[in-house]
Structure formats: structure tokens, C-alpha cells
C-alpha atoms as a PDB file:
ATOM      1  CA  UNK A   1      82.465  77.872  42.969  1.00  0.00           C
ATOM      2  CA  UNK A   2      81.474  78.889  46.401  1.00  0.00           C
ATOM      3  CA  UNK A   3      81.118  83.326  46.038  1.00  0.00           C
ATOM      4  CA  UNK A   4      81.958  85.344  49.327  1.00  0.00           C
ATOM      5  CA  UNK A   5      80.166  88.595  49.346  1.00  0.00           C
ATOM      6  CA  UNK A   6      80.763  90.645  52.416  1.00  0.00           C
ATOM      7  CA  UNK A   7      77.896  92.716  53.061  1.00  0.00           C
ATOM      8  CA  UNK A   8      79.844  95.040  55.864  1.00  0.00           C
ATOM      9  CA  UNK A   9      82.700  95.790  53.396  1.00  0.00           C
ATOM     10  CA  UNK A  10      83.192  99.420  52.305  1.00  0.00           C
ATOM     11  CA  UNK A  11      84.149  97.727  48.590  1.00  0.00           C
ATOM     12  CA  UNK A  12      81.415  97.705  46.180  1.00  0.00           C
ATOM     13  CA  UNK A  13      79.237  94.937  45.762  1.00  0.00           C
ATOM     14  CA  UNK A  14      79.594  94.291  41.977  1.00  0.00           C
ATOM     15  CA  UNK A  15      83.293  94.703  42.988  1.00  0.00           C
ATOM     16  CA  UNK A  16      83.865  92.397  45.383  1.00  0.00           C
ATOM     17  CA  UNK A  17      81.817  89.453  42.798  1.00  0.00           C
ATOM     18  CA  UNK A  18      84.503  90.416  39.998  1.00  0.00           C
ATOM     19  CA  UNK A  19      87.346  89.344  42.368  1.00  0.00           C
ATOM     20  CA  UNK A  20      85.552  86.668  43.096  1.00  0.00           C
ATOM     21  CA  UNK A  21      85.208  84.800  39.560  1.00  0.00           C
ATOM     22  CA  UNK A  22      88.656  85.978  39.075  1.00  0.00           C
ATOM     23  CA  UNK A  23      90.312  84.460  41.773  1.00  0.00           C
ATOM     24  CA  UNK A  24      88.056  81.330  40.346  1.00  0.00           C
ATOM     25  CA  UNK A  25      89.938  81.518  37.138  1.00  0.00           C
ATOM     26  CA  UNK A  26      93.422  82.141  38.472  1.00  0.00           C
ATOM     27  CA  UNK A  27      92.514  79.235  40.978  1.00  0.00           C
ATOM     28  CA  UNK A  28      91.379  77.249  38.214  1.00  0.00           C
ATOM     29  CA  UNK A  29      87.932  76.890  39.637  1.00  0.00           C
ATOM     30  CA  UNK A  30      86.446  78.431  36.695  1.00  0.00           C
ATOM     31  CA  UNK A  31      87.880  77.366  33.208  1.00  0.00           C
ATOM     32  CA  UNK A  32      88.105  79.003  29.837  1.00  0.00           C
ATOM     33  CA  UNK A  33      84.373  77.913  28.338  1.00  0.00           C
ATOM     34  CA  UNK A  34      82.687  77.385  31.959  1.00  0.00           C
ATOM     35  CA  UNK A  35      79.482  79.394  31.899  1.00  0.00           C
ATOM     36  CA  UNK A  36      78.620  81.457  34.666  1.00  0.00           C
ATOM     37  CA  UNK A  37      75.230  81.552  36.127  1.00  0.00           C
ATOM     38  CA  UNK A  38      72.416  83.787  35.052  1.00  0.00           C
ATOM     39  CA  UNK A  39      72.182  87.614  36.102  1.00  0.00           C
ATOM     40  CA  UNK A  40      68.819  86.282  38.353  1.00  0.00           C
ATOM     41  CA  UNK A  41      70.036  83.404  39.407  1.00  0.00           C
ATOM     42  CA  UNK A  42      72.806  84.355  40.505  1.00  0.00           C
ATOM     43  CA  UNK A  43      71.364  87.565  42.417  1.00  0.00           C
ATOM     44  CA  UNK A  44      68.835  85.038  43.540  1.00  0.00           C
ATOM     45  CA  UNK A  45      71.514  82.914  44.957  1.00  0.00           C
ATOM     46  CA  UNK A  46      73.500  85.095  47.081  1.00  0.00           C
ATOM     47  CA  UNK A  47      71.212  88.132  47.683  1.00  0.00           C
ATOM     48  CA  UNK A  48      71.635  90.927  45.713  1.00  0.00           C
ATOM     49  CA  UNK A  49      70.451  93.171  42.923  1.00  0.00           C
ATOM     50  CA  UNK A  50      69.713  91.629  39.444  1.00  0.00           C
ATOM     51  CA  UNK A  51      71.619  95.193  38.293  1.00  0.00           C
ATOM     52  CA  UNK A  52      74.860  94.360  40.709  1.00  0.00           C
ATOM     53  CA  UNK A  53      75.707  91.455  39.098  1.00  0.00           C
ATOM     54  CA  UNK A  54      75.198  92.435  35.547  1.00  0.00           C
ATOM     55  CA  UNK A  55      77.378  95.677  36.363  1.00  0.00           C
ATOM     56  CA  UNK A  56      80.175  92.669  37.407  1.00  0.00           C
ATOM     57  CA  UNK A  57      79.422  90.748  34.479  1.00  0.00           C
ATOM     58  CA  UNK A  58      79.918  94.118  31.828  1.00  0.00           C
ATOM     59  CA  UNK A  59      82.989  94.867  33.720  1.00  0.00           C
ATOM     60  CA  UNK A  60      84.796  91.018  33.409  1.00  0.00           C
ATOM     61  CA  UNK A  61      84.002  91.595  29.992  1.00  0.00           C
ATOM     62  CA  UNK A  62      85.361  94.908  29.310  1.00  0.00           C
ATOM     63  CA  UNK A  63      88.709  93.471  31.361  1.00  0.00           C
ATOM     64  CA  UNK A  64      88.418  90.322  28.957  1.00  0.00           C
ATOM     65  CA  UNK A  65      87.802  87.916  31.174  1.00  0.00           C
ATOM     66  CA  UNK A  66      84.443  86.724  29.807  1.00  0.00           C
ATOM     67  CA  UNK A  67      81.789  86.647  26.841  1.00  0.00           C
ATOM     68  CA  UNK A  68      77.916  87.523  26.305  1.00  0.00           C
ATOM     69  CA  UNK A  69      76.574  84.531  24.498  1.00  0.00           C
ATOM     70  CA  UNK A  70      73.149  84.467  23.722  1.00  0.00           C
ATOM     71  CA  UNK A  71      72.556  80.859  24.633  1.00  0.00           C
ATOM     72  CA  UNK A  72      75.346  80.499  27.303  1.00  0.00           C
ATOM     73  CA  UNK A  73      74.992  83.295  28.896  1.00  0.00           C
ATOM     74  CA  UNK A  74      78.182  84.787  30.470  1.00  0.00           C
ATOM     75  CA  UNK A  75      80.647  82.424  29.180  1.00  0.00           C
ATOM     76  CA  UNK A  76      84.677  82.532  30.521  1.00  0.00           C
ATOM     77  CA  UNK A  77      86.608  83.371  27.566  1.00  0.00           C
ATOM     78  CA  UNK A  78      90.255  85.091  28.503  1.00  0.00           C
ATOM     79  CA  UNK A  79      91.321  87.848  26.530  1.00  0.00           C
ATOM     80  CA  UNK A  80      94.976  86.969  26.183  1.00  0.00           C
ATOM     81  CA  UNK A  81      96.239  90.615  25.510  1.00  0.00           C
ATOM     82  CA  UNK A  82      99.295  90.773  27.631  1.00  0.00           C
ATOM     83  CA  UNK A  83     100.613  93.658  27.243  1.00  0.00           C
ATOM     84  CA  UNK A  84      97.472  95.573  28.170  1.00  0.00           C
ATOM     85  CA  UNK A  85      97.170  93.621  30.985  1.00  0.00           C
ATOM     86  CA  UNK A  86     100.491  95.011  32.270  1.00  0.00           C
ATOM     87  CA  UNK A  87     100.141  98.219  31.704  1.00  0.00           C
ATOM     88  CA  UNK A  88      96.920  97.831  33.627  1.00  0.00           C
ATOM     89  CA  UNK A  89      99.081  96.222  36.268  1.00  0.00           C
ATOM     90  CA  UNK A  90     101.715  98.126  36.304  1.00  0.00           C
ATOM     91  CA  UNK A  91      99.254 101.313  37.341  1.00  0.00           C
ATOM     92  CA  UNK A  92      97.671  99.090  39.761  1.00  0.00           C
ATOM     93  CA  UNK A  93     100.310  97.800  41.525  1.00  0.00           C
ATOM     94  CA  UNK A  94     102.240 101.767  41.575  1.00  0.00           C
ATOM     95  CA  UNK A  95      99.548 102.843  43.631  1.00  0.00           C
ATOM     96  CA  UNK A  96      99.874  99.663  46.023  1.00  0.00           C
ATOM     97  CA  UNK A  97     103.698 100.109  46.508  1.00  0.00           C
ATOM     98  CA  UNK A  98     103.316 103.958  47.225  1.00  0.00           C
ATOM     99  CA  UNK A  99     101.281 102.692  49.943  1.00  0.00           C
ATOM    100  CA  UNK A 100     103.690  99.968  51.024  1.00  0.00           C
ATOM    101  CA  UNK A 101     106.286 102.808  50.621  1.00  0.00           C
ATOM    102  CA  UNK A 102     104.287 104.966  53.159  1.00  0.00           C
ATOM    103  CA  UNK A 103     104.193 102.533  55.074  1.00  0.00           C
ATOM    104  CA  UNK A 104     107.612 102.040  55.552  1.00  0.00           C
ATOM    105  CA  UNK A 105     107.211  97.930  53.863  1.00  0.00           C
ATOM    106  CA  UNK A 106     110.246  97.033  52.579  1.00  0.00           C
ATOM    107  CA  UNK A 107     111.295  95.733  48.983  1.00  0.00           C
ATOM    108  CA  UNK A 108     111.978  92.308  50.068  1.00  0.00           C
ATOM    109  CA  UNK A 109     108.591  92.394  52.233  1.00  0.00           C
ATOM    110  CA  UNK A 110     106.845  93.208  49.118  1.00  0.00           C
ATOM    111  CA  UNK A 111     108.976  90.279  47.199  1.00  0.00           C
ATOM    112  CA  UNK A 112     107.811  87.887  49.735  1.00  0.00           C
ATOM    113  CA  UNK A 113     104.460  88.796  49.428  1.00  0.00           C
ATOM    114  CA  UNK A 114     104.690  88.517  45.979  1.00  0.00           C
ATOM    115  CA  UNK A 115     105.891  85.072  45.374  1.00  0.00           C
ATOM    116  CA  UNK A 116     103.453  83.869  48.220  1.00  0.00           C
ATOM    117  CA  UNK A 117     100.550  85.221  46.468  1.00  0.00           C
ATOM    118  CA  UNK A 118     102.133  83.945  42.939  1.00  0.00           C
ATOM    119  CA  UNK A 119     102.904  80.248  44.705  1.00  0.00           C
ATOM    120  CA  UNK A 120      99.123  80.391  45.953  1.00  0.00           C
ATOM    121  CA  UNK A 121      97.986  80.687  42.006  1.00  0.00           C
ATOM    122  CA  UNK A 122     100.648  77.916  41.098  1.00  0.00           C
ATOM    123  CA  UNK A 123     102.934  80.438  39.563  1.00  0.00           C
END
């Protein structure tokens, strides 16, 4: 899986490396059981702080997308609990709509974007 870091972006670093493996998963790129890379290598490999990427690492595992094994390493393992997931959604996504709302974007705007971004992921 090919990581884009963008080193001019005003979004964290650790940040933008969780969307990253994310999109890898929803992509299918990554795969329940696929190990990820080790905190130095992978700092090694695109240029950043041992600390950054084992601050993304803690994170995916807090938001169940991955586990700590000691032989593995960081190992994708999906925490299927769905109904935290939408209630972390649904807070998400109120604060994107306000915007969208500001921003005078309309409801079917937002459904089109929607079921673009849901047809991207195979969904």
C-alpha cells in the first residue's frame, strides 16, 4: 500500500497516516490479518517520527481497526461494533453537514456525494 503524507497540510501527521490505512481497508488494500509495518520502519520509510506513527497506530486501535501482537506487530483486526461506529458517525458527519448547511450545499448535493464516495468503496 503506497502511504501519501502531505508534509504542507495543516492536518496532523499521525492523522493524515490513520486515513491512510483506513482508506486501505475500506479499499481492500489492507485485509483483516495483514500486518502493518514496524513503528521504525515505517517512519524510516516515509520520513517521520518513530513517535508519529505509533501515536497512529494507538489510535487505529482504540477506533478498532487494528491489534498489538507481540510477534506481528500491528496486525488489522476490525472491531465489528456497529453501533458505536455510528454513533461515532453520526457526530462526525453532524458537524460536516452544518458546514455543508453554511454553505448553502444542498440535500441532494450531499446525497450525491454520498453514494459517489460509497460507489468508490464498492458500497
Amino acid at each position: 500500500m503506497l502511504l501519501k503524507i502531505d508534509f504542507d497540510s495543516d492536518e496532523a501527521l499521525y492523522i493524515q497516516l490513520r486515513n491512510q490505512i483506513i482508506l486501505g481497508i475500506a479499499t481492500e488494500e489492507l485485509r483483516e490479518g495483514d500486518s502493518l509495518p514496524s513503528v521504525r520502519a515505517l517512519a524510516e520509510n516515509i520520513g517521520i517520527n518513530m513517535h508519529t506513527v505509533n501515536k497512529a497506530y494507538a489510535v487505529l486501535r482504540e477506533e478498532g481497526f487494528l491489534t498489538l501482537d507481540r510477534h506481528r506487530g500491528a496486525v488489522i483486526a476490525l472491531d465489528l461494533d456497529k453501533l458505536r461506529t455510528l454513533r461515532e458517525i453520526d457526530g462526525a458527519l453532524r458537524v460536516i453537514i452544518a458546514r455543508a448547511v453554511c454553505k448553502r450545499i444542498s440535500r441532494e448535493e450531499i446525497h450525491q456525494l454520498i453514494d459517489e464516495i460509497m460507489n468508490d468503496f464498492g458500497g
